[in-house]
N, C-alpha and C. Protein backbone atom coordinates (compact mmCIF):
# COMPACT_ATOMS: atom_id res chain seq x y z
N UNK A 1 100.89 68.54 90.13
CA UNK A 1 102.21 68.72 90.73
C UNK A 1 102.85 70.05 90.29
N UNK A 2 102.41 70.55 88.74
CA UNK A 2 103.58 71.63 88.30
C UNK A 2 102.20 72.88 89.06
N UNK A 3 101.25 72.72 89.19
CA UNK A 3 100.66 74.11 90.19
C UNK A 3 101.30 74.06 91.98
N UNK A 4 101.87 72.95 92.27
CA UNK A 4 101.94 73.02 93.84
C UNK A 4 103.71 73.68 93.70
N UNK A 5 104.49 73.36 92.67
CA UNK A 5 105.63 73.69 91.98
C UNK A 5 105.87 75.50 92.13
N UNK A 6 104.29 75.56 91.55
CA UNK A 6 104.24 77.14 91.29
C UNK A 6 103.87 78.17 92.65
N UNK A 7 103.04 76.60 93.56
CA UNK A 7 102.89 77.67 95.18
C UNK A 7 104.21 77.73 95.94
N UNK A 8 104.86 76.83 95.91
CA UNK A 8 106.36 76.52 96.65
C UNK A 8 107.06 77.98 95.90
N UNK A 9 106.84 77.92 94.21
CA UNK A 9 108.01 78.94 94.29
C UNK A 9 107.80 80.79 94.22
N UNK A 10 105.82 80.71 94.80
CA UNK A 10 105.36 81.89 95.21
C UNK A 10 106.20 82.17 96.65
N UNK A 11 106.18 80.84 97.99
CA UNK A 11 106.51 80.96 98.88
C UNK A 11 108.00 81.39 98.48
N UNK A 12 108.87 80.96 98.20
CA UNK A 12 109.91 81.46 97.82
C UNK A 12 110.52 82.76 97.89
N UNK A 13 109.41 83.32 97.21
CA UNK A 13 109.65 84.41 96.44
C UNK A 13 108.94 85.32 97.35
N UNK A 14 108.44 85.02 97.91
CA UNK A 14 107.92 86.30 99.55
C UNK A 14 108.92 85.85 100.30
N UNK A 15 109.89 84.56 100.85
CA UNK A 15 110.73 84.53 101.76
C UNK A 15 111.92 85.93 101.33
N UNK A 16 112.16 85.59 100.21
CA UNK A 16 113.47 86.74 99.11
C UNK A 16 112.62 88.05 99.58
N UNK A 17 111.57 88.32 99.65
CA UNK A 17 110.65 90.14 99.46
C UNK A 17 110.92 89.94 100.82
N UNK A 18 110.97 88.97 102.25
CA UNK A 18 110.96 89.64 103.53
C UNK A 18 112.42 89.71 103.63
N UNK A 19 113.42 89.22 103.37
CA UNK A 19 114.59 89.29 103.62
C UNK A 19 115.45 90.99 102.65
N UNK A 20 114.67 91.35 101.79
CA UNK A 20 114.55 92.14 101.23
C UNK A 20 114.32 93.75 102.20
N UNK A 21 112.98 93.50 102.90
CA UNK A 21 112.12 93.87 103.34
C UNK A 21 112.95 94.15 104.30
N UNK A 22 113.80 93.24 105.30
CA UNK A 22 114.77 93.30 106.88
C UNK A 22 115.87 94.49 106.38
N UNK A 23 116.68 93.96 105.20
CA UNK A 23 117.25 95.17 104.39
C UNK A 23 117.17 96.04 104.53
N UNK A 24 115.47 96.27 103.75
CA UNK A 24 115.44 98.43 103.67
C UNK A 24 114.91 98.41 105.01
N UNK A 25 114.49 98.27 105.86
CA UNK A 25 114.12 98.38 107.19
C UNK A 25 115.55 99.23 108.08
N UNK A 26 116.81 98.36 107.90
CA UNK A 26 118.00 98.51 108.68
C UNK A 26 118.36 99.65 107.74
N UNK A 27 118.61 99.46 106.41
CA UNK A 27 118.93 101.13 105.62
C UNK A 27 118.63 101.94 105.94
N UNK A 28 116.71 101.90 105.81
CA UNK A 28 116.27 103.43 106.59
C UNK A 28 116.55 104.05 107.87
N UNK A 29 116.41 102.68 108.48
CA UNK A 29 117.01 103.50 110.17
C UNK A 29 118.55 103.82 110.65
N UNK A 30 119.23 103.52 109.38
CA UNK A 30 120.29 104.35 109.38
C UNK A 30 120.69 105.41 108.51
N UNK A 31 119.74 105.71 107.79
CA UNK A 31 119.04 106.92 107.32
C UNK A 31 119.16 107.87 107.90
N UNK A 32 117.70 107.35 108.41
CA UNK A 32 117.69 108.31 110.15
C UNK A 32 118.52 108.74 110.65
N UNK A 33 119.35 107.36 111.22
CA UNK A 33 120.04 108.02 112.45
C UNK A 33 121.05 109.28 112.16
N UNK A 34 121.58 108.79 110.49
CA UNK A 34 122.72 109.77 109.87
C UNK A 34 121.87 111.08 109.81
N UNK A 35 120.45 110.97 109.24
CA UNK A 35 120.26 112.44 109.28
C UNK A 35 120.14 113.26 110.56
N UNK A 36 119.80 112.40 111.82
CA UNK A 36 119.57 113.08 113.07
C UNK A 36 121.33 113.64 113.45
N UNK A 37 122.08 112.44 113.11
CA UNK A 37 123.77 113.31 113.55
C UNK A 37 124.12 114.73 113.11
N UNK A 38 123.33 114.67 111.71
CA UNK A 38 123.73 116.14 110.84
C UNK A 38 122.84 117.10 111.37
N UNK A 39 121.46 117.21 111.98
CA UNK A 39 120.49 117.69 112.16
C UNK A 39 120.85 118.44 113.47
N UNK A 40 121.82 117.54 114.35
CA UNK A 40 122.08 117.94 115.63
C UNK A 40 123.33 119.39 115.65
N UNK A 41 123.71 119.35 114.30
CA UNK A 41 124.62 120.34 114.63
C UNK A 41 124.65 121.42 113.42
N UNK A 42 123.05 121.92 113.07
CA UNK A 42 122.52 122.28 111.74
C UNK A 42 121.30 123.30 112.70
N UNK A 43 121.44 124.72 112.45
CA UNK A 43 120.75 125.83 112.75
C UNK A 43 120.54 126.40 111.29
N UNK A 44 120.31 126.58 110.35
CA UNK A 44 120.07 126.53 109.18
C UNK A 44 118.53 126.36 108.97
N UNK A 45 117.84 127.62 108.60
CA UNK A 45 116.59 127.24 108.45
C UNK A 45 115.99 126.19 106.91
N UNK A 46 117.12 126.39 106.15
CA UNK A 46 116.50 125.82 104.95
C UNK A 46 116.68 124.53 105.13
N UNK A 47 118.60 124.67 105.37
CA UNK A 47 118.45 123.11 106.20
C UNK A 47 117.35 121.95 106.82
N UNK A 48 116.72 122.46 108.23
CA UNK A 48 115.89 121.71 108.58
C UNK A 48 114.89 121.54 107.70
N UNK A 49 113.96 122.97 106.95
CA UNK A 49 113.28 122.43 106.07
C UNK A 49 113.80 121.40 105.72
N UNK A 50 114.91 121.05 104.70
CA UNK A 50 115.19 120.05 104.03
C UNK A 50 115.04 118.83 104.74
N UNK A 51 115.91 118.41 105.84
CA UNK A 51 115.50 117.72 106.72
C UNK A 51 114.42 117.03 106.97
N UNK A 52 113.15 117.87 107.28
CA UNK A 52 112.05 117.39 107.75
C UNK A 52 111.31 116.57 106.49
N UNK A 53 111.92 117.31 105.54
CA UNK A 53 111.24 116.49 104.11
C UNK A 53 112.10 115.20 104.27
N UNK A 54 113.21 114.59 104.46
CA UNK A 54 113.74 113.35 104.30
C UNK A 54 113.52 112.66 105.32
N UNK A 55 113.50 113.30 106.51
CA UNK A 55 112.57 112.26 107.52
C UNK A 55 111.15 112.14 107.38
N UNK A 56 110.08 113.05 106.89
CA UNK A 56 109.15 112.22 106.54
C UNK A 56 108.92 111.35 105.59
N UNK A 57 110.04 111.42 104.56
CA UNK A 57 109.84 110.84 103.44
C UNK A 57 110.37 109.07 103.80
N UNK A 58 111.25 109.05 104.94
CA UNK A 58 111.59 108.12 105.60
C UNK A 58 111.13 107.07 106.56
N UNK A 59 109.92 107.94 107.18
CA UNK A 59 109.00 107.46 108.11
C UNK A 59 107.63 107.05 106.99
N UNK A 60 107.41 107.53 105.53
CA UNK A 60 106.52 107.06 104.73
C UNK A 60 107.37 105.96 104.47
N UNK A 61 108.46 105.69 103.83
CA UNK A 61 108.72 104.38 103.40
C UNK A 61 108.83 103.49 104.78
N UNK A 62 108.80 103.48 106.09
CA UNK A 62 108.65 102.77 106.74
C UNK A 62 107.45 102.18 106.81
N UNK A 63 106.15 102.78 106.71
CA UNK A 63 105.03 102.62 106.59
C UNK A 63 104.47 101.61 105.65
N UNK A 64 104.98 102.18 104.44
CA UNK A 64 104.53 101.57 103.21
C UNK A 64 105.19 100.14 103.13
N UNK A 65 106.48 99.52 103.69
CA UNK A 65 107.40 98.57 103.77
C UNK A 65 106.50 98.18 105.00
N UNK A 66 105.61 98.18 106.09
CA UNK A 66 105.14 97.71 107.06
C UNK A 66 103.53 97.08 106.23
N UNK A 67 103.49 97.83 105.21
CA UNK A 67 101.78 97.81 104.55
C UNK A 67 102.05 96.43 103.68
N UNK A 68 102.94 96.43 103.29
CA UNK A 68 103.43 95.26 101.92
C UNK A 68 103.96 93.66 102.57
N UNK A 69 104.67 94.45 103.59
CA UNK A 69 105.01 93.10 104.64
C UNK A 69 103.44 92.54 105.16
N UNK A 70 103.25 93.11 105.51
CA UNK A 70 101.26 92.46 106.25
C UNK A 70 100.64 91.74 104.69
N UNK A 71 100.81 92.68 103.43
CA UNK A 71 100.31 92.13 102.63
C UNK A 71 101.11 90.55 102.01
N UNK A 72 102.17 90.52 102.22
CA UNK A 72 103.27 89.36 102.24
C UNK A 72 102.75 88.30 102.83
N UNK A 73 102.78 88.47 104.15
CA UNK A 73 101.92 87.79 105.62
C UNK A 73 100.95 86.80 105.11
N UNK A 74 99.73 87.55 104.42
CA UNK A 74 98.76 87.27 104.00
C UNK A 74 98.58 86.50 103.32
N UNK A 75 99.38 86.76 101.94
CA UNK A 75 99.57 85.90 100.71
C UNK A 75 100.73 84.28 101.37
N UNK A 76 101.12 84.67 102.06
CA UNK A 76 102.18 83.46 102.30
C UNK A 76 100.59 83.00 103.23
N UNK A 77 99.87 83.04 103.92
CA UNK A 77 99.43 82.20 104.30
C UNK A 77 98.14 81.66 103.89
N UNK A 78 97.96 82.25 102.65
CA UNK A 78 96.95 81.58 101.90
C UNK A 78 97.98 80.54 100.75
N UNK A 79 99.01 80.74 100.51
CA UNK A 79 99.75 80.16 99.97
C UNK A 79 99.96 78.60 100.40
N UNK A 80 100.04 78.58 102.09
CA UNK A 80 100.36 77.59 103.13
C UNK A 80 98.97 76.97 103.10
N UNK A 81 97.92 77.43 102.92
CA UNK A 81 96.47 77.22 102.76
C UNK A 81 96.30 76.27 101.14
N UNK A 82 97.10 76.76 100.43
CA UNK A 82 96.90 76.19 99.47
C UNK A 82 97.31 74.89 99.52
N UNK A 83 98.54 74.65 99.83
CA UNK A 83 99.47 73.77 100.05
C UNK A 83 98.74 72.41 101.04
N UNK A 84 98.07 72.94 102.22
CA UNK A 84 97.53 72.10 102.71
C UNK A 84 96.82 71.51 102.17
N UNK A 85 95.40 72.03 101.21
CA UNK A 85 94.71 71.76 100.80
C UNK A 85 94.88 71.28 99.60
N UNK A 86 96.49 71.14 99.24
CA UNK A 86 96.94 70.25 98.07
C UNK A 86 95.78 70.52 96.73
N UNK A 87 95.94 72.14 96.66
CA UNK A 87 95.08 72.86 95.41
C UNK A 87 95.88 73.75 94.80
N UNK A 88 95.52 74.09 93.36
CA UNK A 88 96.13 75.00 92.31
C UNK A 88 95.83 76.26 93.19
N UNK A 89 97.15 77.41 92.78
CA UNK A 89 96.89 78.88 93.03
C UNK A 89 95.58 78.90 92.32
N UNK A 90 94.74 80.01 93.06
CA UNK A 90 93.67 80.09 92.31
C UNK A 90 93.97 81.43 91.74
N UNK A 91 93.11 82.51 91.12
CA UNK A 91 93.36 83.59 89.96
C UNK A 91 93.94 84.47 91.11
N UNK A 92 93.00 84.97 92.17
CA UNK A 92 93.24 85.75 93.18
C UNK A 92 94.70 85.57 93.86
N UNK A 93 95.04 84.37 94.27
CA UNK A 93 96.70 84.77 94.70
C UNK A 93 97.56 84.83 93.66
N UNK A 94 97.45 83.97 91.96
CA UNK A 94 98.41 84.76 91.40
C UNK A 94 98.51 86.37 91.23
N UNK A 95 97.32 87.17 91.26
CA UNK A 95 97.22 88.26 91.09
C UNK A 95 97.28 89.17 91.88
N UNK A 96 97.41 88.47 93.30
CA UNK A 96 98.27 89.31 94.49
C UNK A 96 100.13 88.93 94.60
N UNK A 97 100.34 88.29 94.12
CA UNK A 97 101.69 87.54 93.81
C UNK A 97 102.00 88.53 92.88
N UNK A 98 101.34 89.06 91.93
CA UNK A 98 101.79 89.70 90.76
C UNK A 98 101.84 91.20 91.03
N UNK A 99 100.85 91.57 92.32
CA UNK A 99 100.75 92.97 92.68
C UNK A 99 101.60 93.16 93.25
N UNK A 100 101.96 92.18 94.24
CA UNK A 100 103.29 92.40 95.23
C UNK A 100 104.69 92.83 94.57
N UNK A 101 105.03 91.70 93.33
CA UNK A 101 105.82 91.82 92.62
C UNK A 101 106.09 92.86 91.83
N UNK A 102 104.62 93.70 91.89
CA UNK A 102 105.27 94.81 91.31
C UNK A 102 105.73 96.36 92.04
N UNK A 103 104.88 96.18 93.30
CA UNK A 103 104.67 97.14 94.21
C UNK A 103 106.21 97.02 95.37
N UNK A 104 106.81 95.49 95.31
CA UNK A 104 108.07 95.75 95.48
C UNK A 104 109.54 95.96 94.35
N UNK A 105 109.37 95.94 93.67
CA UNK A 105 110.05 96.43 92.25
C UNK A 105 109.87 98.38 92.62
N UNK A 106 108.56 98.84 92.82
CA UNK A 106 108.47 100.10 92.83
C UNK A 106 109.42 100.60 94.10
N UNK A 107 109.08 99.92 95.34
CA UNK A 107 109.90 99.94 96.55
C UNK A 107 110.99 100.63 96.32
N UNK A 108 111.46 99.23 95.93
CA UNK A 108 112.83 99.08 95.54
C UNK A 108 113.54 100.58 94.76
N UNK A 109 113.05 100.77 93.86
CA UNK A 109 113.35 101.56 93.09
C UNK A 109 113.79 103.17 93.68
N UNK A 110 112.19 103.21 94.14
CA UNK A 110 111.83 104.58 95.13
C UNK A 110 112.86 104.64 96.36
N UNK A 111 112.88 103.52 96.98
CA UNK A 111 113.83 103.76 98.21
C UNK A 111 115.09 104.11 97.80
N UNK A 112 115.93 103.06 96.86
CA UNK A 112 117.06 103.66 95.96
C UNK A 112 117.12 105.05 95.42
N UNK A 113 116.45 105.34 94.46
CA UNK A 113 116.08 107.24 94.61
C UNK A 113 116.25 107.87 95.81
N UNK A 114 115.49 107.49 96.71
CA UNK A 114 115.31 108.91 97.90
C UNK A 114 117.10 108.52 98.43
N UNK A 115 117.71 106.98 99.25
CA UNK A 115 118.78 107.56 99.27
C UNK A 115 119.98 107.79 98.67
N UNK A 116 120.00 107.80 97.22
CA UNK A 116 120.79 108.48 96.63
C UNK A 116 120.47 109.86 96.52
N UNK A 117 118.91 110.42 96.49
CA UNK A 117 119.05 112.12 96.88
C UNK A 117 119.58 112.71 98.25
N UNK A 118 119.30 111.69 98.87
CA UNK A 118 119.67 112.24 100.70
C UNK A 118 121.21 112.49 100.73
N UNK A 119 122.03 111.10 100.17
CA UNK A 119 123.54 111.16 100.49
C UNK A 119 124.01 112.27 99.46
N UNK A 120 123.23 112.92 97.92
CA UNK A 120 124.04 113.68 97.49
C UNK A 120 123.60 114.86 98.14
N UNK A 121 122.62 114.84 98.99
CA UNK A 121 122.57 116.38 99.74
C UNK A 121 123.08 116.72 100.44
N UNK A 122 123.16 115.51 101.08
CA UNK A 122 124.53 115.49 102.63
C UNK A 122 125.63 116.05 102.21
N UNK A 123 126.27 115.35 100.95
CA UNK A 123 127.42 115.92 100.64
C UNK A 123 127.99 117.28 99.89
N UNK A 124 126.39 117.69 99.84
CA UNK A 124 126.01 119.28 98.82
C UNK A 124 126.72 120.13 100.03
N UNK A 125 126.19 119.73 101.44
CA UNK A 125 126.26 120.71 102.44
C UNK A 125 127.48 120.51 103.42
N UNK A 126 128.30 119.19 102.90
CA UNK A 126 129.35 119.19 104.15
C UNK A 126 130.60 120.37 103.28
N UNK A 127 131.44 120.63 104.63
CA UNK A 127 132.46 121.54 104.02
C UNK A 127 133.62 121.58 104.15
């Protein structure tokens, strides 16, 4: 009972990482959109350089948040697999449970960084 305890509160805990996940999804694309408003009225060559670095750096964390979600996917449905089959996590999903957990901790972190560099640049350049 206390291993089926421990798959329920794996499931859990990927429901919290996708709702997480819907989060930086809507952040970044208003990211975006804020950097495209500034972009539209910005002839500034260093500018756009700059630019192009925070939108790709924006379109990578979309990516990487699309790579972790599939990997989410996965684990929740071997999780649901488990559950059916009324069996202990075996080594392999705690240790994707544990990768996830850490690879969204990094997310987290990284996405927080980039937009706190973006908004203090924005505000480096408004006048």
């Amino acid at each position: 009972m206390a291993s089926l305890n421990k798959t329920i509160h794996f499931l859990h805990e990927n429901v919290a990482w996708k709702r997480l996940f819907d989060f930086l999804i809507q952040e970044n694309s208003y990211l975006k959109t804020r950097l495209s408003e500034v972009v539209d009225n910005a002839t500034d060559k260093i500018f756009i350089a700059n630019a192009e670095h925070f939108q790709n750096e924006f379109l990578l964390k979309d990516e990487y948040i699309m790579d972790i979600g599939n990997d989410i996917k996965m684990q929740e449905r071997n999780l649901h697999m488990a559950i059916m089959e009324n069996r202990s996590p075996d080594e392999k999903i705690y240790k994707k449970q544990d990768k996830l957990r850490n690879e969204i901790a990094s997310l987290e972190k990284n996405f927080s960084a980039l937009r706190s560099e973006f908004n203090k640049y924005l505000l480096s350049i408004v006048s």
